[in-house]
Protein backbone atom coordinates (compact mmCIF):
# COMPACT_ATOMS: atom_id res chain seq x y z
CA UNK A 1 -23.58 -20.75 11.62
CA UNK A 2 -22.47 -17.15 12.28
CA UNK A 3 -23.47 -14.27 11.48
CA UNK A 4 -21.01 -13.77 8.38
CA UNK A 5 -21.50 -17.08 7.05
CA UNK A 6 -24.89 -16.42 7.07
CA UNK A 7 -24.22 -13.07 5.29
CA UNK A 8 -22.27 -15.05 2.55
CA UNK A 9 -25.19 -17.97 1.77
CA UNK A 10 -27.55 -15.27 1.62
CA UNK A 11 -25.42 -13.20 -1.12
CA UNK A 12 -25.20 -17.15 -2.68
CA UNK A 13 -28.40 -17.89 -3.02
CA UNK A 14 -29.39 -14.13 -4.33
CA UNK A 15 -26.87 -15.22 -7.35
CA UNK A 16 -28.00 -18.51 -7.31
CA UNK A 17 -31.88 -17.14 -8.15
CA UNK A 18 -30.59 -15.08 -11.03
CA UNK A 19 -29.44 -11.83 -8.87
CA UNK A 20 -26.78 -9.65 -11.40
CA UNK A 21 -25.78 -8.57 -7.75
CA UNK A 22 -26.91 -8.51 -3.96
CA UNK A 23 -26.61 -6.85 -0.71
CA UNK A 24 -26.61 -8.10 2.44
CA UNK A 25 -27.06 -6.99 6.16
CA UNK A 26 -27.26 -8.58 9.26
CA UNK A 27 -28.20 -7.12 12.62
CA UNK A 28 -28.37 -8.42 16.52
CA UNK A 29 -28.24 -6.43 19.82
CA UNK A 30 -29.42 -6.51 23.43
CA UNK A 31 -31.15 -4.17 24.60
CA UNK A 32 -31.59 -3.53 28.70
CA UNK A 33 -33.85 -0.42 30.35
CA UNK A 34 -33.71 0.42 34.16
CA UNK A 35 -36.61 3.62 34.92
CA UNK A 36 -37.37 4.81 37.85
CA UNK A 37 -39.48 7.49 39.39
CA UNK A 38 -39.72 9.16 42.75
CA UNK A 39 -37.23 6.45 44.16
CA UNK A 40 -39.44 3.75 42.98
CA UNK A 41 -38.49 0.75 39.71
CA UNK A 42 -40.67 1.52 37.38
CA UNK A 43 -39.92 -0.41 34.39
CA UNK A 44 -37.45 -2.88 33.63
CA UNK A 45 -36.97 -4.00 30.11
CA UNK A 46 -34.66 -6.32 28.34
CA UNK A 47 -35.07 -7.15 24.36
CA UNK A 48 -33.00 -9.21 22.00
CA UNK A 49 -33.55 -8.83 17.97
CA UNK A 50 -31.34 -10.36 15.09
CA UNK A 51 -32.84 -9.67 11.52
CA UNK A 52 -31.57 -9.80 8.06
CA UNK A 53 -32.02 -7.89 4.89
CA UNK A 54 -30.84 -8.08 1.36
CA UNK A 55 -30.79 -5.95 -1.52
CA UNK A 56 -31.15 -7.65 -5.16
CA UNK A 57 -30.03 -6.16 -8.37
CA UNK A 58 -31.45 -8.08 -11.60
CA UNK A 59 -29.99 -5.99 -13.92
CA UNK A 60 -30.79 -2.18 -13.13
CA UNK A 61 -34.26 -3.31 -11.53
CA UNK A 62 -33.90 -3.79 -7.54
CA UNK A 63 -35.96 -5.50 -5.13
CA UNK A 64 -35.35 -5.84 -1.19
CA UNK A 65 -36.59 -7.92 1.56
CA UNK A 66 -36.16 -8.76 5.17
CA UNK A 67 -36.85 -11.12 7.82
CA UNK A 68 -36.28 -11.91 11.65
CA UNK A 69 -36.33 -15.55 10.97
CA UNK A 70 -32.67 -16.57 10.15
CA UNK A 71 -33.89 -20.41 10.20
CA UNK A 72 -32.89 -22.27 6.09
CA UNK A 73 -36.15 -21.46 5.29
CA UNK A 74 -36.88 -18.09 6.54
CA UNK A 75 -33.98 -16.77 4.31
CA UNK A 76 -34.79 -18.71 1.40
CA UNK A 77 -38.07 -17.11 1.42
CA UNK A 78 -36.26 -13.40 2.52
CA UNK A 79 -34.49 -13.93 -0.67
CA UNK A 80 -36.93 -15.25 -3.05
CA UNK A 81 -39.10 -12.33 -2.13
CA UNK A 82 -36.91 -9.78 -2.87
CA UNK A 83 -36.19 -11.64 -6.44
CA UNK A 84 -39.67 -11.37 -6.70
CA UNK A 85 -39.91 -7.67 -6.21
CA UNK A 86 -37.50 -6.92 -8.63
CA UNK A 87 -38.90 -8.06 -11.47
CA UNK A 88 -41.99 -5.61 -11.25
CA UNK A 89 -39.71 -2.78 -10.16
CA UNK A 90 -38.88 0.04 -12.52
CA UNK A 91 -35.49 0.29 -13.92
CA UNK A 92 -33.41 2.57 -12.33
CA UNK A 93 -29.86 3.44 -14.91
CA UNK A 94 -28.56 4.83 -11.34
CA UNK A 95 -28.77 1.62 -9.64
CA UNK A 96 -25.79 -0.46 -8.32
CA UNK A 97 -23.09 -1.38 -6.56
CA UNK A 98 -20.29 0.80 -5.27
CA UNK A 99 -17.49 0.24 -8.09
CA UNK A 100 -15.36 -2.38 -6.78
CA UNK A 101 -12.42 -0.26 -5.99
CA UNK A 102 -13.85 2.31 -3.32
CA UNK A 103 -14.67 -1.04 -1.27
CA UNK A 104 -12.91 -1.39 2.14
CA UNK A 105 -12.81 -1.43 6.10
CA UNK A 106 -10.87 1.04 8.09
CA UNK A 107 -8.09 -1.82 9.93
CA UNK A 108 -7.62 0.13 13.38
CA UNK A 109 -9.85 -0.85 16.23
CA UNK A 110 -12.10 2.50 16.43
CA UNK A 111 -13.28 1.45 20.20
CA UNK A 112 -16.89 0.73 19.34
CA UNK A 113 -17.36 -1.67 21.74
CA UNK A 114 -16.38 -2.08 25.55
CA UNK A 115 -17.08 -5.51 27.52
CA UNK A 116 -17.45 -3.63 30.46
CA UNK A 117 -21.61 -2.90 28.84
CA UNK A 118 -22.06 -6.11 28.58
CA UNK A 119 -21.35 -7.47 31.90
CA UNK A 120 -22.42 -4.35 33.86
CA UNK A 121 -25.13 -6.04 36.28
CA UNK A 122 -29.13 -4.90 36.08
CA UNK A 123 -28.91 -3.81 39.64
CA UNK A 124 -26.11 -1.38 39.00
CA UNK A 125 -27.99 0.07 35.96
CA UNK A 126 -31.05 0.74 38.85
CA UNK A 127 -28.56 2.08 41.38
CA UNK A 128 -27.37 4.43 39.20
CA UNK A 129 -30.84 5.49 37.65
CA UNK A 130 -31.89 5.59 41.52
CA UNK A 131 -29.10 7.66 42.35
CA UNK A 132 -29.18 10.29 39.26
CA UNK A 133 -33.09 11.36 40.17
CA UNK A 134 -32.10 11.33 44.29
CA UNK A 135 -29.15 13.60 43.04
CA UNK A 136 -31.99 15.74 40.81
CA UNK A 137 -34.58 16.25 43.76
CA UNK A 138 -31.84 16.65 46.63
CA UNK A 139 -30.45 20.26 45.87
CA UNK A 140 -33.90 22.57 46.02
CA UNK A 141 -37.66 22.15 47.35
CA UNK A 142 -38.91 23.49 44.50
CA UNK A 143 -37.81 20.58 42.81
CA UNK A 144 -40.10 17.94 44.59
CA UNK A 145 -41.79 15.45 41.89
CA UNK A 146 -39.73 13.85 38.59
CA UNK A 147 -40.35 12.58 35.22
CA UNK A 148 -37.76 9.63 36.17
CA UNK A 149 -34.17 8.42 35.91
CA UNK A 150 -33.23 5.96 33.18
CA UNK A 151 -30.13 4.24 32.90
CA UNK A 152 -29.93 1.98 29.31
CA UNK A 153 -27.16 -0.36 27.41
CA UNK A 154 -27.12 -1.63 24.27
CA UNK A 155 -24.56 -3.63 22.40
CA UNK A 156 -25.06 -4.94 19.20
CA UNK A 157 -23.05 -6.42 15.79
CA UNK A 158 -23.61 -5.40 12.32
CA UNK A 159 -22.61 -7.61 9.66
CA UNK A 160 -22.76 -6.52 5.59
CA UNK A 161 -21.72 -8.64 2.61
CA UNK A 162 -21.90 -8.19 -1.27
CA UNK A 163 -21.29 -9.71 -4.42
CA UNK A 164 -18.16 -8.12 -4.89
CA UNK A 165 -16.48 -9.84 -2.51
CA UNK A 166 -16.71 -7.44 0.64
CA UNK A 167 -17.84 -9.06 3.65
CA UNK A 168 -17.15 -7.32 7.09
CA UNK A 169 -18.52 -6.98 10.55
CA UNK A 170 -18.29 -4.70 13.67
CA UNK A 171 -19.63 -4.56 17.29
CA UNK A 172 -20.76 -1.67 19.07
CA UNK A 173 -22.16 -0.88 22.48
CA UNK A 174 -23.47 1.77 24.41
CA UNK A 175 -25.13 3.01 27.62
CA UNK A 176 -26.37 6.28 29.46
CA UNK A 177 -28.09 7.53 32.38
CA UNK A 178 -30.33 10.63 32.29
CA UNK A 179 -32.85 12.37 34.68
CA UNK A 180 -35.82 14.54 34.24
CA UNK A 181 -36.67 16.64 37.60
CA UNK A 182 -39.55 18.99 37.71
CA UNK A 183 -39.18 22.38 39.31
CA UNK A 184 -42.08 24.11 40.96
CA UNK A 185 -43.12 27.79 42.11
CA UNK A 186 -45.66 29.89 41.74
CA UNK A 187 -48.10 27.43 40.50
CA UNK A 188 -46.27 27.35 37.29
CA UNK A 189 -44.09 24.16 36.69
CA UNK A 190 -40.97 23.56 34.45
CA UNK A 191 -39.23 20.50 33.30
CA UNK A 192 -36.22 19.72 32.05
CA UNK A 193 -33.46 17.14 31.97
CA UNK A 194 -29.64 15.82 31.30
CA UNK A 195 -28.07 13.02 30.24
CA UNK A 196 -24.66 11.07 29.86
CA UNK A 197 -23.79 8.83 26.94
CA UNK A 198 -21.13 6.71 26.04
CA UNK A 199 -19.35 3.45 24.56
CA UNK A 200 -18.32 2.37 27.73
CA UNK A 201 -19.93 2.25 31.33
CA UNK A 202 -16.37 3.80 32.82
CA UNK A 203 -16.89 6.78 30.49
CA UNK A 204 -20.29 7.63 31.67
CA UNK A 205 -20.30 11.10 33.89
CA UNK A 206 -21.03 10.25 37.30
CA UNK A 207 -25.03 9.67 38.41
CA UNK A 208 -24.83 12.60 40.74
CA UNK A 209 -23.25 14.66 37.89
CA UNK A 210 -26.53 14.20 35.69
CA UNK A 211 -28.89 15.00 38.54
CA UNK A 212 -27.02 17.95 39.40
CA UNK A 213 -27.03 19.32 35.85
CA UNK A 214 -30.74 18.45 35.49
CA UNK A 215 -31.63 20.37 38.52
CA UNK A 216 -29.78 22.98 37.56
CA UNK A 217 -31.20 23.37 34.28
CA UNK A 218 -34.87 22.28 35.31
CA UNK A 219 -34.56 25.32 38.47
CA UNK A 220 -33.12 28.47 36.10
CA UNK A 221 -36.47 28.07 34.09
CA UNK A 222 -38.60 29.10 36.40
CA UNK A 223 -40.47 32.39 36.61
CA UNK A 224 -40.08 32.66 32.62
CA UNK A 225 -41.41 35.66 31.00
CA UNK A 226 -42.21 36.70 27.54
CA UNK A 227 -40.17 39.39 26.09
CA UNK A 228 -41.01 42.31 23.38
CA UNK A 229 -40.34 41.20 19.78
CA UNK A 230 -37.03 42.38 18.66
CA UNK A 231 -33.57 41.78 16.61
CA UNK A 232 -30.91 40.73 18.73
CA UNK A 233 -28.09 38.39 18.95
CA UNK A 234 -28.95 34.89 19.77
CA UNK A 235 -26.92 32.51 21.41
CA UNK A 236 -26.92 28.77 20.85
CA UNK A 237 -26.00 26.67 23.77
CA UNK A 238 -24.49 23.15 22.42
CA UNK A 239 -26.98 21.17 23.24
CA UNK A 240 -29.72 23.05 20.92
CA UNK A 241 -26.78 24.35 18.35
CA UNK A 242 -26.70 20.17 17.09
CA UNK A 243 -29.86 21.14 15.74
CA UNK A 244 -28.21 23.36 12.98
CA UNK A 245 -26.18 21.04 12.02
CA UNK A 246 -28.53 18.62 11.47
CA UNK A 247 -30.50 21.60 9.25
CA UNK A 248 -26.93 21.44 7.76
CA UNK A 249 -26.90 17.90 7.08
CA UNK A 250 -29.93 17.86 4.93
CA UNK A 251 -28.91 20.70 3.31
CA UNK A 252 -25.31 19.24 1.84
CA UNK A 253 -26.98 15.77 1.74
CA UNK A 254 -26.28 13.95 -1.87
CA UNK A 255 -30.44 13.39 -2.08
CA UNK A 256 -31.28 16.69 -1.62
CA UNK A 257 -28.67 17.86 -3.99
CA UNK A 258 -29.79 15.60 -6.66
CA UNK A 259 -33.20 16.67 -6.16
CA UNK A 260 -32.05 20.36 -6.24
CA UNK A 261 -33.89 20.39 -2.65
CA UNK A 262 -31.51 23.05 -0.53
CA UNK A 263 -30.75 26.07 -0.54
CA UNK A 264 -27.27 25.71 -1.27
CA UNK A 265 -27.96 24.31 -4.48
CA UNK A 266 -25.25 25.44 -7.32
CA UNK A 267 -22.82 26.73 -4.23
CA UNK A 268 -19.78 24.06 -4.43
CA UNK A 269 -17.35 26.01 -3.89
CA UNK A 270 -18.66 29.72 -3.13
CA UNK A 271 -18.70 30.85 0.62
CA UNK A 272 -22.06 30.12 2.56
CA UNK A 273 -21.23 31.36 6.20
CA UNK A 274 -19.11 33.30 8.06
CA UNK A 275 -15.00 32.17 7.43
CA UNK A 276 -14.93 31.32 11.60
CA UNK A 277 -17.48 28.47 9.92
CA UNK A 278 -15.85 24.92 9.62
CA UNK A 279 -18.10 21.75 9.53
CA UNK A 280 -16.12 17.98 9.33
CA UNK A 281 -17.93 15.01 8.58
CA UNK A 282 -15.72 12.42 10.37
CA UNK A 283 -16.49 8.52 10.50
CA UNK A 284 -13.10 7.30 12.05
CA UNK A 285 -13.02 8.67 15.26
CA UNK A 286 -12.40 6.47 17.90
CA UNK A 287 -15.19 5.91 20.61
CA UNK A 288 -17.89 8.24 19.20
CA UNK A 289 -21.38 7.29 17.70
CA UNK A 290 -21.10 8.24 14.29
CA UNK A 291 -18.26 6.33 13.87
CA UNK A 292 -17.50 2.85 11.99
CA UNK A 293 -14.92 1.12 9.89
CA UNK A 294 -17.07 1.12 6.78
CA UNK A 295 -20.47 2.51 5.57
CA UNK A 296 -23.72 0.72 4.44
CA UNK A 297 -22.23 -0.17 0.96
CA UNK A 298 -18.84 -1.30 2.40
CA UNK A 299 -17.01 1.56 1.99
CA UNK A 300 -14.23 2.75 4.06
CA UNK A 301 -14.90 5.52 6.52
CA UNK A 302 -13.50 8.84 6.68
CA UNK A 303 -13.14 12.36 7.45
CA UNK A 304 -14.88 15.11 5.29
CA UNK A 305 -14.45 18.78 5.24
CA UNK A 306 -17.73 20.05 4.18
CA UNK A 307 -17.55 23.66 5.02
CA UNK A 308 -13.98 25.28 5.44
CA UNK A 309 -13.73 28.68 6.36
CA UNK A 310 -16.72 29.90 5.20
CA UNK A 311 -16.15 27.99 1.94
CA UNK A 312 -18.55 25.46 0.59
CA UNK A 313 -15.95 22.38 0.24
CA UNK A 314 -18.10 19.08 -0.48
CA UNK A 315 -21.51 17.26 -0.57
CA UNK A 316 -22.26 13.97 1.48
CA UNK A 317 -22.48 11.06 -0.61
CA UNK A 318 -23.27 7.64 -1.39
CA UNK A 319 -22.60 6.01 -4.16
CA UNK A 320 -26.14 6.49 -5.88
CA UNK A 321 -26.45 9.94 -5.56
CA UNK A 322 -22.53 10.20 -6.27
CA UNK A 323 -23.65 8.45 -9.68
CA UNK A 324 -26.46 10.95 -10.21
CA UNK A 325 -23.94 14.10 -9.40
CA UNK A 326 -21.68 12.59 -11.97
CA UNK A 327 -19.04 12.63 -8.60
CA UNK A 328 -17.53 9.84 -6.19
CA UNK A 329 -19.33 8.57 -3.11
CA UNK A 330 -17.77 9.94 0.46
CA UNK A 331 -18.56 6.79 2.18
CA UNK A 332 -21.71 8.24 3.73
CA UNK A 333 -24.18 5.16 3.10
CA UNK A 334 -26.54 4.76 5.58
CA UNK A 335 -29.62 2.34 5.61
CA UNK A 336 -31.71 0.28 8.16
CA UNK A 337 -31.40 -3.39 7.80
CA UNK A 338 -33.17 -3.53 4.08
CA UNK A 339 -33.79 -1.62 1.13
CA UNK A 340 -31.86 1.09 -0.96
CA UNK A 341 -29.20 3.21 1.02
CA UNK A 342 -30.15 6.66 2.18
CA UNK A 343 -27.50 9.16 2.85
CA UNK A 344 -26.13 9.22 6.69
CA UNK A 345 -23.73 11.42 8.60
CA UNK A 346 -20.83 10.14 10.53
CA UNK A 347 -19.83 12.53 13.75
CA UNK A 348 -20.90 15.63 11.87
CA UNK A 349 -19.49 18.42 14.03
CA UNK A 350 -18.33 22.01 14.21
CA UNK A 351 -14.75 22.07 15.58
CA UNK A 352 -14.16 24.41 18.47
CA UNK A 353 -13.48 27.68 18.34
CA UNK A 354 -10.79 30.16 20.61
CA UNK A 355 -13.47 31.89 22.41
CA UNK A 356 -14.81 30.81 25.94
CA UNK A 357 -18.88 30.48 26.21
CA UNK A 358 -19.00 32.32 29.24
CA UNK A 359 -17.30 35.31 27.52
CA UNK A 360 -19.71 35.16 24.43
CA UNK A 361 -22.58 35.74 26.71
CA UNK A 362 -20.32 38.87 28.74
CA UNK A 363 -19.70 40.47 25.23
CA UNK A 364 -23.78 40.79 25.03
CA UNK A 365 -25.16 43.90 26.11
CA UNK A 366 -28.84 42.43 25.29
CA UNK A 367 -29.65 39.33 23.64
CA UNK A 368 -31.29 35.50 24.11
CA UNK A 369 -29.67 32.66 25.12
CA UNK A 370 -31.39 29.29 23.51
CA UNK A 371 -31.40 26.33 25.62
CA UNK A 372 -34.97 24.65 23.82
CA UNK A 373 -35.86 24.63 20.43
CA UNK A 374 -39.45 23.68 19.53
CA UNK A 375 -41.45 22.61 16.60
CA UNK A 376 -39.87 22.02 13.10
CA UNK A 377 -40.21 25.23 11.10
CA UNK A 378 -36.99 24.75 8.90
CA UNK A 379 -37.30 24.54 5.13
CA UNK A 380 -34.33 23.18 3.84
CA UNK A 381 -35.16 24.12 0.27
CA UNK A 382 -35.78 27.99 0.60
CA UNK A 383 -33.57 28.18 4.07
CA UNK A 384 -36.46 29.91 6.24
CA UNK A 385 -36.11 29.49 9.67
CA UNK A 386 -38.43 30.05 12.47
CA UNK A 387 -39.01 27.86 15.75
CA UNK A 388 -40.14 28.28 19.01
CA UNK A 389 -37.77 28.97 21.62
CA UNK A 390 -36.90 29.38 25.54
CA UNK A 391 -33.80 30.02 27.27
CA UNK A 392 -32.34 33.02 29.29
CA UNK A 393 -32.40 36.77 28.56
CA UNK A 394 -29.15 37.77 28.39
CA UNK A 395 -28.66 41.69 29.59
CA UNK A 396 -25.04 43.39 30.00
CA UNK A 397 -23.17 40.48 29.95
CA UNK A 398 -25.01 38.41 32.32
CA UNK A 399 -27.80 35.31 31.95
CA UNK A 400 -30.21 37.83 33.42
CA UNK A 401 -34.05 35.47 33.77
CA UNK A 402 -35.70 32.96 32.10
CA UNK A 403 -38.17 33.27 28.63
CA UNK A 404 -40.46 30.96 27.24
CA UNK A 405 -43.34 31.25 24.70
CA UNK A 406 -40.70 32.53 21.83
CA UNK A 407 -39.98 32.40 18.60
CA UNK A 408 -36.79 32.54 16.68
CA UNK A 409 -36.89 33.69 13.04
CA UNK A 410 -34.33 34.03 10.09
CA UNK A 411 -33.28 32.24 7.25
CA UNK A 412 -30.48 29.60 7.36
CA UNK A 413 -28.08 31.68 4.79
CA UNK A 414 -28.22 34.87 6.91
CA UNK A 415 -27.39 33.04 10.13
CA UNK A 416 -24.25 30.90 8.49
CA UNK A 417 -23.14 34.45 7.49
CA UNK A 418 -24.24 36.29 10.70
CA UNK A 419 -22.33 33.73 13.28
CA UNK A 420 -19.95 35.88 14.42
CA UNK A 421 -18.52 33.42 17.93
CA UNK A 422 -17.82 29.82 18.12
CA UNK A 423 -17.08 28.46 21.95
CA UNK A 424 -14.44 26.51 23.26
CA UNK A 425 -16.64 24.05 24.89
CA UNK A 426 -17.72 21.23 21.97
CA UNK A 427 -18.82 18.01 23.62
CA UNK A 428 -19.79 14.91 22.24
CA UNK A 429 -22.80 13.48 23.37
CA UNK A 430 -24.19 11.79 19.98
CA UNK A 431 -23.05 11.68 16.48
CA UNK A 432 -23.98 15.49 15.88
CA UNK A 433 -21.74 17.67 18.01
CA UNK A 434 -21.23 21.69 18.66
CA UNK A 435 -20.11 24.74 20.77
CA UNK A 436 -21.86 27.81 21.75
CA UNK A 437 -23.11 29.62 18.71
CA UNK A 438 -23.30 33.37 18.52
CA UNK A 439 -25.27 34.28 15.59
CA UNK A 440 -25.08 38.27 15.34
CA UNK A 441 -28.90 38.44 14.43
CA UNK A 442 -32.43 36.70 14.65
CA UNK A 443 -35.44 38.53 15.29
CA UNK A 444 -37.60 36.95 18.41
CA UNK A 445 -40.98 37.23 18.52
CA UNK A 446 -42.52 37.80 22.34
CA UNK A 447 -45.79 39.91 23.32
């Protein structure tokens, strides 16, 4: 039986045991891990999983369940447990299916999935995990030990059903190489690292690519210094800028909203951040990883303007906390292989702007440019913001030497407002994606 006939019987038997109405999802993938360190294997690992879930409505009471046994009797029992469940479950007037018309799949092929993943040979996966850490220790001798290389794949096929009639399925794949050299002078030691991701293995930067970049990043730490506390300008490379917008995310999230748990509570509509400010929320792009052709509740997939110009244009939705904000769901459903959905994020990305990074940095006269954030000192609900920090000291225009043992402080309002540059340079290396940031203030806190 596959894996969407095995979708529908489950669905069957949920009405079958007195279900009002059911969810289903399937999941299988194969995962493969090549590490090495200092030229040596040092772990090889290869996993297979395939599990089921489903979600039972009896009324507005729910109950959910899951199993990795697919066997007759594992899912009868899967299913029977989750009928079970719901009958000493609270009732919930918010519970439910999405309404039968906002069900869907996008129909063009988005590019999840690339064969060339699948059949791409373990030893070439060690090669090129071999050759990204010689590439990392090969430029400078101060770079002379390593965390390790890793090269990784993954392809996989989801599979949801419900009792309205949707039942759909999609595969994916993926696989990346990254390195982690360690730099050394002076007794002191840094680390750091760089990686390549993407859907297929022909689209992956080159191994000698990500242990250049590593090196590169791992060597400019060195000889850090702490630096008086001040307000300046703060820069936010890309890679540590995705962390905004996942502050962002929970921010315009329908569960916080509902809950009255961010700071933008009651803005709809008003201007939050500077008008240079746009954020999409876009599903249907072809090849990235927040993409797919329908959410966790079977709803098509699409593009979202949350923030446009400055202006405060939507929330993310699904369709319970769409019911509780008296609004329509956005598609955004997200949920692990059981239970309730959650609220998810497709590629959730700041578009670029006309201004090249390097000439962000040359319009700073002094000023820090972050390439580590550190620690979780965001509150969503009030907006305060403070985290540790390193990066470079930027002074007249140039990345001048390295800081560590920082901290960054503001609140999340005043930086939407205060981000005066956007870069040219957005890259997308995960389902969050952004340029170079130029927020006009922050204070940092040194000696």
């Amino acid at each position: 039986m596959n894996l969407e006939e095995l979708a529908s019987r489950v669905i069957e038997q949920s009405k079958a045991g007195g279900a009002t109405a059911a969810e289903c999802t399937i999941s299988e993938g194969e995962n493969f891990s090549a590490s090495v360190r200092m030229g040596e294997i040092e772990s090889l690992k290869e996993a297979g999983s395939r599990g089921a879930g489903v979600r039972v409505l009896v009324g507005k009471n729910t109950g959910s369940a899951y199993t990795s046994d697919v066997s007759d009797e594992g899912i009868s029992h899967m299913v029977h447990s989750a009928l079970e469940l719901a009958k000493i479950t609270s009732e919930d007037p918010f519970a439910g299916l999405p309404d039968p018309s906002e069900l869907g799949s996008l129909t063009v092929d988005l590019e999840l999935y690339s064969e060339s993943v699948l059949t791409l040979p373990a030893s070439t996966k060690i090669e090129w995990a071999t050759r990204a850490e010689a590439a990392a220790l090969a430029p400078d001798p101060r770079i002379s030990n390593s965390e390790g290389a890793s090269c990784d794949s993954r392809v996989g096929n989801t599979v949801f059903a419900n009792s309205l009639g949707f039942l759909n399925s999609y595969r994916t794949s993926s696989c990346s190489i990254s390195a982690v050299p360690v730099a050394k002078q002076n007794g002191s030691m840094e680390r750091d690292f760089w990686f390549t991701v993407a859907r297929s293995a022909d689209a992956l930067e080159s191994p000698e690519e990500v242990g250049r970049r590593a090196a590169e990043r791992a060597l400019r730490r060195l000889g850090a210094r702490k630096v008086s506390t001040q307000k300046v300008p703060v820069v936010f490379e890309p890679r540590v800028a995705r962390s905004l917008l996942d502050n962002l995310f929970d921010a315009v999230s329908g569960d916080s909203v509902y809950r009255g748990e961010t700071f933008l509570t009651g803005k709809l509509g008003e201007r939050i951040a500077a008008e240079s400010l746009t954020v999409i929320d876009d599903a249907t792009l072809p090849r990235l990883f927040g993409s797919s052709p329908f959410d966790d509740e079977g709803v098509p997939s699409r593009r979202t303007t949350v923030i446009e110009n400055g202006v405060l244009q939507s929330w993310l939705l699904n369709s319970y906390t769409a019911r509780k904000l008296g609004m329509r769901t956005t598609g955004n459903a997200s949920r692990g292989i059981t239970g309730n959905a959650g609220v998810g994020h497709g590629n959730f990305y700041i578009p670029n702007g006309n201004v090249d990074a390097a000439d962000i940095i040359r319009s700073l006269k002094n000023g820090l440019y972050v390439t580590e954030l550190i620690g979780f000192g965001v509150n969503v609900v009030t907006g305060d913001y403070s985290r540790g920090a390193a990066g470079l000291w930027i002074e007249n225009g140039e990345l001048a030497y390295p800081v560590s043992e920082i901290t960054i402080a503001s609140t999340l309002q005043e930086m939407l407002m205060n981000l005066t540059a956007i870069g040219s340079d957005l890259e997308f290396r995960g389902a969050l994606a952004s340029p170079t940031l130029l927020i006009s203030e922050m204070t940092v806190s040194g000696q």
